[in-house]
N, C-alpha and C. Protein backbone atom coordinates (compact mmCIF):
# COMPACT_ATOMS: atom_id res chain seq x y z
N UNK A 1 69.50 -25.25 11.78
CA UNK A 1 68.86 -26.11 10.81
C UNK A 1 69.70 -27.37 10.56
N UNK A 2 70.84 -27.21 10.62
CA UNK A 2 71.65 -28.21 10.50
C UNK A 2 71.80 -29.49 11.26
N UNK A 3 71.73 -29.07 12.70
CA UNK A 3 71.65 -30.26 13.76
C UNK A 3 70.66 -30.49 13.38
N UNK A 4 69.28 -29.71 13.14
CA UNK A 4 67.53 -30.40 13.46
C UNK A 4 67.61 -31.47 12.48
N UNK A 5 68.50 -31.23 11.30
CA UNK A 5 67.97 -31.98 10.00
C UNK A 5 69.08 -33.40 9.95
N UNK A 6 70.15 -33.11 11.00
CA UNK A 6 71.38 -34.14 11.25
C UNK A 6 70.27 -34.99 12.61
N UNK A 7 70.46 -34.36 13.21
CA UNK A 7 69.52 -35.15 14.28
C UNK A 7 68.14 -36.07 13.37
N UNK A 8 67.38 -35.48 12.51
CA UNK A 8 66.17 -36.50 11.98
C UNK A 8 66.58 -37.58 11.71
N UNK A 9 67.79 -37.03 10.48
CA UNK A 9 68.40 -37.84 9.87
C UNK A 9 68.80 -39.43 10.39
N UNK A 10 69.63 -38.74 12.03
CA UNK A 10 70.10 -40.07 12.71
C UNK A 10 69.32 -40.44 13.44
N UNK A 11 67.92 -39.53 13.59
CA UNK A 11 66.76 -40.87 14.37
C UNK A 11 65.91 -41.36 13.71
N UNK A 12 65.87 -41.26 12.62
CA UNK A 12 65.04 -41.71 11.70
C UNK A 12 65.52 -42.97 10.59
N UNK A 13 66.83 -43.21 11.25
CA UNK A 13 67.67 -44.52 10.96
C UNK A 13 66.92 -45.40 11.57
N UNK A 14 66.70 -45.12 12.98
CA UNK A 14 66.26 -46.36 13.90
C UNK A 14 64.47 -47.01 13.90
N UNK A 15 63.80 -45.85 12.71
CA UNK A 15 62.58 -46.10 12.16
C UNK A 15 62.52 -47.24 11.34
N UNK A 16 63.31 -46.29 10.81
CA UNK A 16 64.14 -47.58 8.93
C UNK A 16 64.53 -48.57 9.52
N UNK A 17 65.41 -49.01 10.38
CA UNK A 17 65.85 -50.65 10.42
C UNK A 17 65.35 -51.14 11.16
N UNK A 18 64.13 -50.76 11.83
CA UNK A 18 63.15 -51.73 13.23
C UNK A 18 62.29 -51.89 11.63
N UNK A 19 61.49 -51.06 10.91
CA UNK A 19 60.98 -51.24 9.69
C UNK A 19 61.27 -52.33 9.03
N UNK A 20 62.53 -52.37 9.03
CA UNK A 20 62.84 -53.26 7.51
C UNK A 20 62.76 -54.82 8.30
N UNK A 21 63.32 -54.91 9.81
CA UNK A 21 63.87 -55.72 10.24
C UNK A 21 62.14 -56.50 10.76
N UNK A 22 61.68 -55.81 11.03
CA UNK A 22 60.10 -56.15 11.33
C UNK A 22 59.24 -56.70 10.04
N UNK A 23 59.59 -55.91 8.94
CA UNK A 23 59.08 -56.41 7.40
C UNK A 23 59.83 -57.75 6.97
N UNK A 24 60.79 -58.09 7.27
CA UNK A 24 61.63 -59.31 6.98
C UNK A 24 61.41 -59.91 7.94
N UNK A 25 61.13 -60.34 8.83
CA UNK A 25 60.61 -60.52 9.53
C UNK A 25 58.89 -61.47 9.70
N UNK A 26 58.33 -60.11 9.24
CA UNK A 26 56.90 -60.78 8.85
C UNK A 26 56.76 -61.48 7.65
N UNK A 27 57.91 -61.17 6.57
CA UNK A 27 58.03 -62.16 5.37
C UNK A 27 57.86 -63.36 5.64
N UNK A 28 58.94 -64.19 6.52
CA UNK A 28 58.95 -65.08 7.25
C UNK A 28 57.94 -65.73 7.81
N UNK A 29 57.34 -64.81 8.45
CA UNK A 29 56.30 -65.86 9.75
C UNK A 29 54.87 -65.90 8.66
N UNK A 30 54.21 -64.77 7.99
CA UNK A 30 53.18 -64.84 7.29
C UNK A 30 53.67 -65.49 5.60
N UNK A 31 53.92 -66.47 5.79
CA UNK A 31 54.08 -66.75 4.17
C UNK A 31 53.19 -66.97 3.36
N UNK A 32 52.16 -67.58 4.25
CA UNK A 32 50.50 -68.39 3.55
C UNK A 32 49.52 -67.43 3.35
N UNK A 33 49.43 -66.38 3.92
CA UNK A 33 48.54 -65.50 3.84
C UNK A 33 49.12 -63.99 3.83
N UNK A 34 48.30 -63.00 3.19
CA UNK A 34 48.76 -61.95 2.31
C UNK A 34 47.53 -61.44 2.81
N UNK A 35 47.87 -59.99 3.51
CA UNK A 35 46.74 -58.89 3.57
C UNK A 35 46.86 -57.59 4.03
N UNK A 36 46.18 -56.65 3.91
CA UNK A 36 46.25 -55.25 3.19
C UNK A 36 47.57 -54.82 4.35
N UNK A 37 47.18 -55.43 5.63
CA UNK A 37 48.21 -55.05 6.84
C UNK A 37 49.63 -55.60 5.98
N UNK A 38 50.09 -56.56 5.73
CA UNK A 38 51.10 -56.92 4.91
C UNK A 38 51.49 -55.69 3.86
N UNK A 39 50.58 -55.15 3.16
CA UNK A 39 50.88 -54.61 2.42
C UNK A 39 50.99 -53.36 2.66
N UNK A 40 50.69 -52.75 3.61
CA UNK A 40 50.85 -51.73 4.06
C UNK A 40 51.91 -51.03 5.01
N UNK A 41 52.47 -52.43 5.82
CA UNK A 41 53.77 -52.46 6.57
C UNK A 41 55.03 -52.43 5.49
N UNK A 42 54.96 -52.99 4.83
CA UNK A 42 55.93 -53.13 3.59
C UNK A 42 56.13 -51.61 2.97
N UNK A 43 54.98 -51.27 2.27
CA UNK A 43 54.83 -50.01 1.91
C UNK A 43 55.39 -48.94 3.01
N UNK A 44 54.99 -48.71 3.98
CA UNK A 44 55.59 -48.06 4.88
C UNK A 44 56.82 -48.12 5.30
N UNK A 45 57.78 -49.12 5.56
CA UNK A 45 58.72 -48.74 5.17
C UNK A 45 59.76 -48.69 4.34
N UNK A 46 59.31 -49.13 2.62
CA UNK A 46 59.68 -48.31 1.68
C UNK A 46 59.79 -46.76 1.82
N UNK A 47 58.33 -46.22 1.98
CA UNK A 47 58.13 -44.58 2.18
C UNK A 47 59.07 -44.12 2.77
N UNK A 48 59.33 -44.67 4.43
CA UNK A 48 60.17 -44.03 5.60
C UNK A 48 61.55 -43.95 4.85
N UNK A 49 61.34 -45.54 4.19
CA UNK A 49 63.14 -45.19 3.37
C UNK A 49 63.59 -43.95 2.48
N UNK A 50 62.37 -43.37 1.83
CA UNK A 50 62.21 -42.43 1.12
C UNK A 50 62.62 -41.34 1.49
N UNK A 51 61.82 -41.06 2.09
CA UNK A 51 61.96 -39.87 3.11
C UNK A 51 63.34 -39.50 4.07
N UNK A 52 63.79 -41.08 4.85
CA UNK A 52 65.42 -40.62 4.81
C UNK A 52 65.98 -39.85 4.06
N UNK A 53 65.93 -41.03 2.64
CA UNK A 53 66.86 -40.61 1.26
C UNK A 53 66.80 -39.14 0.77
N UNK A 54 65.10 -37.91 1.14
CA UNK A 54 64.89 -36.75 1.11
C UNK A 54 66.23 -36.21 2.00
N UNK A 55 65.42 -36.60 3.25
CA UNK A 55 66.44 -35.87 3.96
C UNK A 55 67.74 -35.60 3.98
N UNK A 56 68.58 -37.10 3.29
CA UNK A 56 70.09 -36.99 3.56
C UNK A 56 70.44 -36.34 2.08
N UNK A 57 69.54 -36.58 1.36
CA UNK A 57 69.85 -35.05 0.07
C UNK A 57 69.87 -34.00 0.39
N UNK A 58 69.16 -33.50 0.79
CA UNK A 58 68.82 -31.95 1.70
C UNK A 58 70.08 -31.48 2.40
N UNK A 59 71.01 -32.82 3.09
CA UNK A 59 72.32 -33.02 4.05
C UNK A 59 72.92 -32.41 3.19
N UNK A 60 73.41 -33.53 2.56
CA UNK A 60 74.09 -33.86 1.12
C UNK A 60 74.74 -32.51 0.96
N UNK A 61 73.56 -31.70 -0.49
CA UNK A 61 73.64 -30.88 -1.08
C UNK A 61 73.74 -29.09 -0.77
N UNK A 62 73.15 -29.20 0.00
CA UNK A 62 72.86 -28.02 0.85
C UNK A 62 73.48 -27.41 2.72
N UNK A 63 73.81 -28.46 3.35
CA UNK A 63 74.22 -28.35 4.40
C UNK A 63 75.11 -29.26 5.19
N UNK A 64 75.37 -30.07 5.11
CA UNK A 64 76.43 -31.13 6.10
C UNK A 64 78.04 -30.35 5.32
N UNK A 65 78.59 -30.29 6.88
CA UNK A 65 80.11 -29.89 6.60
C UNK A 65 80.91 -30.86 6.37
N UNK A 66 80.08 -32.09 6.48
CA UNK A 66 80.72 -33.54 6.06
C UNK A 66 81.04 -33.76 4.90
N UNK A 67 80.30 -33.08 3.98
CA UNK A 67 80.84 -33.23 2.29
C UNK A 67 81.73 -32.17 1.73
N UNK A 68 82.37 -32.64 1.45
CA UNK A 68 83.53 -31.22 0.95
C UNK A 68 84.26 -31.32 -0.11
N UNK A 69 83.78 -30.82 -1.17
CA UNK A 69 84.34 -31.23 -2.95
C UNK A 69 85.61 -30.08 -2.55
N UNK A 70 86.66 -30.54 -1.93
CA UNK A 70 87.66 -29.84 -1.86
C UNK A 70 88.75 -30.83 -2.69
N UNK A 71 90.21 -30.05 -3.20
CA UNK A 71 90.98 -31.01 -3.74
C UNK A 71 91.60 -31.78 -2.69
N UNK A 72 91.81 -33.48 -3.16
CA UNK A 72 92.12 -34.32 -2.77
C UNK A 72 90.71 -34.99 -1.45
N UNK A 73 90.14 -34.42 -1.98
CA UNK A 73 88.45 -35.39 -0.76
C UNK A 73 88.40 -36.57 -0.97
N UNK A 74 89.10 -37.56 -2.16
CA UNK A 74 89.37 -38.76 -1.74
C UNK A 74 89.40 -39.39 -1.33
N UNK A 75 91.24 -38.59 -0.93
CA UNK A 75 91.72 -39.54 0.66
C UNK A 75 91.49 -39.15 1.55
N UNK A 76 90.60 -38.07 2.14
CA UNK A 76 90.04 -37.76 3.53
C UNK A 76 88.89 -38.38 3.94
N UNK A 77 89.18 -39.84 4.56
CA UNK A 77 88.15 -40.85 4.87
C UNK A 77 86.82 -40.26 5.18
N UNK A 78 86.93 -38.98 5.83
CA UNK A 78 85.50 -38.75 6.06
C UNK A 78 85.16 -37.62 4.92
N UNK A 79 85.50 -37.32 4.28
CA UNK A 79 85.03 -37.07 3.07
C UNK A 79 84.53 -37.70 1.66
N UNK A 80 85.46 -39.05 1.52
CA UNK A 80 85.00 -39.90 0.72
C UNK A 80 84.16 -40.62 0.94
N UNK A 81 83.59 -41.04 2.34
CA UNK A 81 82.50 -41.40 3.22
C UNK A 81 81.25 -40.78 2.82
N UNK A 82 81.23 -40.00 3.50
CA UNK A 82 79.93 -39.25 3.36
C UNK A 82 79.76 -38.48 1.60
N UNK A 83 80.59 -38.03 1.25
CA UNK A 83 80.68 -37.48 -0.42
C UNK A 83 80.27 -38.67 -1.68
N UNK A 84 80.62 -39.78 -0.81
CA UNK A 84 80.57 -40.77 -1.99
C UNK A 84 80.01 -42.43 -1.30
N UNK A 85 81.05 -42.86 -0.63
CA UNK A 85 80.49 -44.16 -0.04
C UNK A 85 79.16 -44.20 0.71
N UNK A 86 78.60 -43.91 1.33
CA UNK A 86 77.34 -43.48 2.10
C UNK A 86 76.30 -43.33 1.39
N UNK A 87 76.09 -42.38 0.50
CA UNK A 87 75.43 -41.56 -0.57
C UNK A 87 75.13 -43.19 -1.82
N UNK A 88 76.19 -43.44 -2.37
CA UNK A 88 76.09 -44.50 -3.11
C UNK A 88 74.95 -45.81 -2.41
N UNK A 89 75.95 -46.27 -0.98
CA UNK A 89 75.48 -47.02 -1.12
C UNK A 89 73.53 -46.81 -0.23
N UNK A 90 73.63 -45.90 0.19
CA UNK A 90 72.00 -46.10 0.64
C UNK A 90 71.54 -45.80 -0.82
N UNK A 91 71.82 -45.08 -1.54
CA UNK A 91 70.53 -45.07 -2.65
C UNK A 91 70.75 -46.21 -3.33
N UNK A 92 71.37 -47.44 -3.25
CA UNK A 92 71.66 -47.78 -3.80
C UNK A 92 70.36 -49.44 -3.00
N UNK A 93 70.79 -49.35 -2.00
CA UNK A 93 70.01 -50.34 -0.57
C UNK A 93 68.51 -49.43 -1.20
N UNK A 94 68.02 -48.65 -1.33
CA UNK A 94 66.94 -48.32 -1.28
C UNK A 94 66.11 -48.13 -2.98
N UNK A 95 67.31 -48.40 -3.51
CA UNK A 95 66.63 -48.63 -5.02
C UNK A 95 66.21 -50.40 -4.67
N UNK A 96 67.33 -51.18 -4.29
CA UNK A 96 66.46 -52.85 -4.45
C UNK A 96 65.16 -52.83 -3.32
N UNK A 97 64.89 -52.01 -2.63
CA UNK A 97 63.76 -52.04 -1.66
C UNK A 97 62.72 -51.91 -2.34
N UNK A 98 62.81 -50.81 -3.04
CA UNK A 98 61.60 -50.71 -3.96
C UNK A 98 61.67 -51.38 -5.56
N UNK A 99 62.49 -52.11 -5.46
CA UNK A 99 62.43 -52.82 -6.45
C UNK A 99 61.48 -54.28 -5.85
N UNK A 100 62.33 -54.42 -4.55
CA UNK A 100 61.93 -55.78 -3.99
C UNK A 100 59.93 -55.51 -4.04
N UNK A 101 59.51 -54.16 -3.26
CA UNK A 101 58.00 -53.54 -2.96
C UNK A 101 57.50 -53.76 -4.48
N UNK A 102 57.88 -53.76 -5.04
CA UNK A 102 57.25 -53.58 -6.77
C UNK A 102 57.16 -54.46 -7.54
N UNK A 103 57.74 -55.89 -7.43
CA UNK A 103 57.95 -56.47 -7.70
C UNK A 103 56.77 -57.62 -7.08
N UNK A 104 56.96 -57.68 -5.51
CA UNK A 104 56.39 -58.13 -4.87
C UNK A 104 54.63 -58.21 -5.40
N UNK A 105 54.19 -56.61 -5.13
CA UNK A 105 52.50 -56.07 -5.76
C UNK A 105 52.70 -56.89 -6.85
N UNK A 106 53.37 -57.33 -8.04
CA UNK A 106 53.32 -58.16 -9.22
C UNK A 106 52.91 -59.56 -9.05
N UNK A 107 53.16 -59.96 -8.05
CA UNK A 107 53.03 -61.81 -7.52
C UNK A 107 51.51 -62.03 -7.14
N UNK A 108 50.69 -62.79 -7.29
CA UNK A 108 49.61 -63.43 -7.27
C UNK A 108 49.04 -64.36 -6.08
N UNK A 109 50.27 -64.92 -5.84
CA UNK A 109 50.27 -65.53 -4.30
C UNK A 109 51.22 -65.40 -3.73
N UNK A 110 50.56 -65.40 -2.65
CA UNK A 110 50.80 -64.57 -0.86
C UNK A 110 52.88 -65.11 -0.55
N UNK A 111 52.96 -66.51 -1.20
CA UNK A 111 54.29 -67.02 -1.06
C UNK A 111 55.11 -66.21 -1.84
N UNK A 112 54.74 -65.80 -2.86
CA UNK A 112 55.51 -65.18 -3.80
C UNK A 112 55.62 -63.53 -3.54
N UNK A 113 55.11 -62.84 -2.63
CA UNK A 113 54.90 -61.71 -2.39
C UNK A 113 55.98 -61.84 -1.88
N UNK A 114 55.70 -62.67 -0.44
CA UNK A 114 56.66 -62.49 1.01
C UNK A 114 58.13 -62.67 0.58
N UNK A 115 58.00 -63.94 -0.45
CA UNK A 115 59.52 -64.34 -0.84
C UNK A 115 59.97 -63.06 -1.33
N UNK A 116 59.50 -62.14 -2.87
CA UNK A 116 60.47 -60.91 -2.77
C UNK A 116 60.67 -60.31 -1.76
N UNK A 117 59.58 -59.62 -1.11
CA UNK A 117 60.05 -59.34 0.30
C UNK A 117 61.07 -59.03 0.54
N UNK A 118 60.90 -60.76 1.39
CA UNK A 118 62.34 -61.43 2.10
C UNK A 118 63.61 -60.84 1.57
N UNK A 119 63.71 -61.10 0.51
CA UNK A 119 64.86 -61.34 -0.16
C UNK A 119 65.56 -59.69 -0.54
N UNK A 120 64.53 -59.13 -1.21
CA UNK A 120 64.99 -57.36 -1.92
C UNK A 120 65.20 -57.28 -0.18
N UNK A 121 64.48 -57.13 0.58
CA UNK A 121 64.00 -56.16 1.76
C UNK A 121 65.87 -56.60 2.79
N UNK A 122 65.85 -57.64 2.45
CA UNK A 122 67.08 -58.23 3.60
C UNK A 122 68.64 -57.74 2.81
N UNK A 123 68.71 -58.17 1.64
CA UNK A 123 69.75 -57.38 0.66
C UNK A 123 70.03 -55.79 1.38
N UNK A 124 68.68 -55.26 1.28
CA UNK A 124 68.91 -53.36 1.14
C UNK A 124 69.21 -53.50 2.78
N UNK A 125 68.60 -54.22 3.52
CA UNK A 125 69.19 -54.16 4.83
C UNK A 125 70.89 -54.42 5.51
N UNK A 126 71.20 -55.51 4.73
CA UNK A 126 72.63 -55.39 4.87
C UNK A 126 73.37 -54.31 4.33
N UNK A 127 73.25 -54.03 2.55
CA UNK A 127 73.68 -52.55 2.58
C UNK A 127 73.31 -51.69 3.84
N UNK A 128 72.37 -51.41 3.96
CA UNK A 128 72.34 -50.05 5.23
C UNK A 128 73.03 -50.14 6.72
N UNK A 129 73.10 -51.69 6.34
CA UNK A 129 74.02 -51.60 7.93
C UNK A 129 75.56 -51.71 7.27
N UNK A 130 75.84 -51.79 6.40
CA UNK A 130 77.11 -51.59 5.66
C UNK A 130 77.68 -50.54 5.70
N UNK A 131 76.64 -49.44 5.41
CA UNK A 131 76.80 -48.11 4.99
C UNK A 131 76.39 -47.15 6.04
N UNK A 132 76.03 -47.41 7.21
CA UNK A 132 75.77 -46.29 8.37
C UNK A 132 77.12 -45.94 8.71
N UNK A 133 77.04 -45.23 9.30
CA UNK A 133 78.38 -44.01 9.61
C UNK A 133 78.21 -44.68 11.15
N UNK A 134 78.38 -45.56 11.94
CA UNK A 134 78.22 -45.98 12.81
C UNK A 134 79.17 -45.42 13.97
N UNK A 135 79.06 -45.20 15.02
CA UNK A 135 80.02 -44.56 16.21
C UNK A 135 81.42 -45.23 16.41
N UNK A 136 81.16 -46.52 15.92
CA UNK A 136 82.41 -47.14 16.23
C UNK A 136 83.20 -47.42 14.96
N UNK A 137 82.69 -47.04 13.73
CA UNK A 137 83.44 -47.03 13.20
C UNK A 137 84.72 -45.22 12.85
N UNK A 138 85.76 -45.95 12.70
CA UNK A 138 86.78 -44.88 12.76
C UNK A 138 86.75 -43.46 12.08
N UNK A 139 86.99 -42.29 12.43
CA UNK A 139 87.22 -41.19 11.35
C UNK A 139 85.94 -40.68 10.87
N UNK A 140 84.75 -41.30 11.78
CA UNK A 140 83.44 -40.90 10.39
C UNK A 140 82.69 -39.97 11.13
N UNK A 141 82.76 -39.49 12.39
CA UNK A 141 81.96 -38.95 13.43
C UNK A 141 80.71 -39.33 13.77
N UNK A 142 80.67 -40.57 13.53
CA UNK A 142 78.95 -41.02 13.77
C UNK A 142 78.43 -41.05 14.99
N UNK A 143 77.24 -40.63 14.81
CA UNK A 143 77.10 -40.83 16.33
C UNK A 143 75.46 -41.90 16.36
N UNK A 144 75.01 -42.11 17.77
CA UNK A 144 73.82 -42.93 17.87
C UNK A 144 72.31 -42.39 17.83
N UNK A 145 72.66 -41.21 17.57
CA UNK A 145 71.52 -40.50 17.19
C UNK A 145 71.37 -38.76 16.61
């Protein structure tokens, strides 16, 4: 259960940032016009973000040997990683997403949609590439999928 739900986890990254990167994206090119497809790409990957955020709770709390409330988890980079830095900052990228999605449905015209968008949607995107456990970075065991 552990790999199946480590494995989603890390392919279901590459949903989320073709998502976000495709939604910021279309912010951009559709600014003048606003329609249900707009609104539905957006929405979608809010959801997908969601549903990560399920999953890496499920990690989190219940199964990854990556978290370990042992004394001194601190300073064991890959414990303070995944226990705390990681954890923080995606819920953290995925609270302004849906702030940016909610905000957006509030705006009246199509410029004012895309602009939150743009803006929440590209924010939570740099967090998440901030905060992936990436392969090359040191000590964290990340891998590419």
């Amino acid at each position: 259960m552990n790999s199946f739900l480590t494995s989603m986890h890390s392919g279901l990254r590459w949903v989320v940032l073709l998502l976000l990167i495709f939604s910021i994206f279309n912010a951009i090119v559709r600014r003048n016009t606003y329609e249900k497809k707009d609104r539905l790409l957006y929405m979608f990957t809010m959801v997908s973000m969601h549903i990560q955020l399920v999953i890496g709770l499920i990690l989190y709390f219940f199964i990854s040997e990556k978290v370990q409330f042992v004394e001194g988890w601190m300073k064991v980079k890959l414990y303070r990683f995944y226990g705390m830095e990681h954890l923080v900052g995606m819920i953290l990228a995925i609270a302004l997403v849906t702030i940016g999605h909610i905000s957006s449905k509030k705006q009246t015209e199509a410029k004012s949609k895309h602009k939150r968008i743009l803006i929440w949607y590209t924010i939570g995107l740099i967090l998440i590439l901030a905060f992936i456990p990436w392969p090359f970075r040191a000590g964290l065991l990340g891998n590419w999928f």
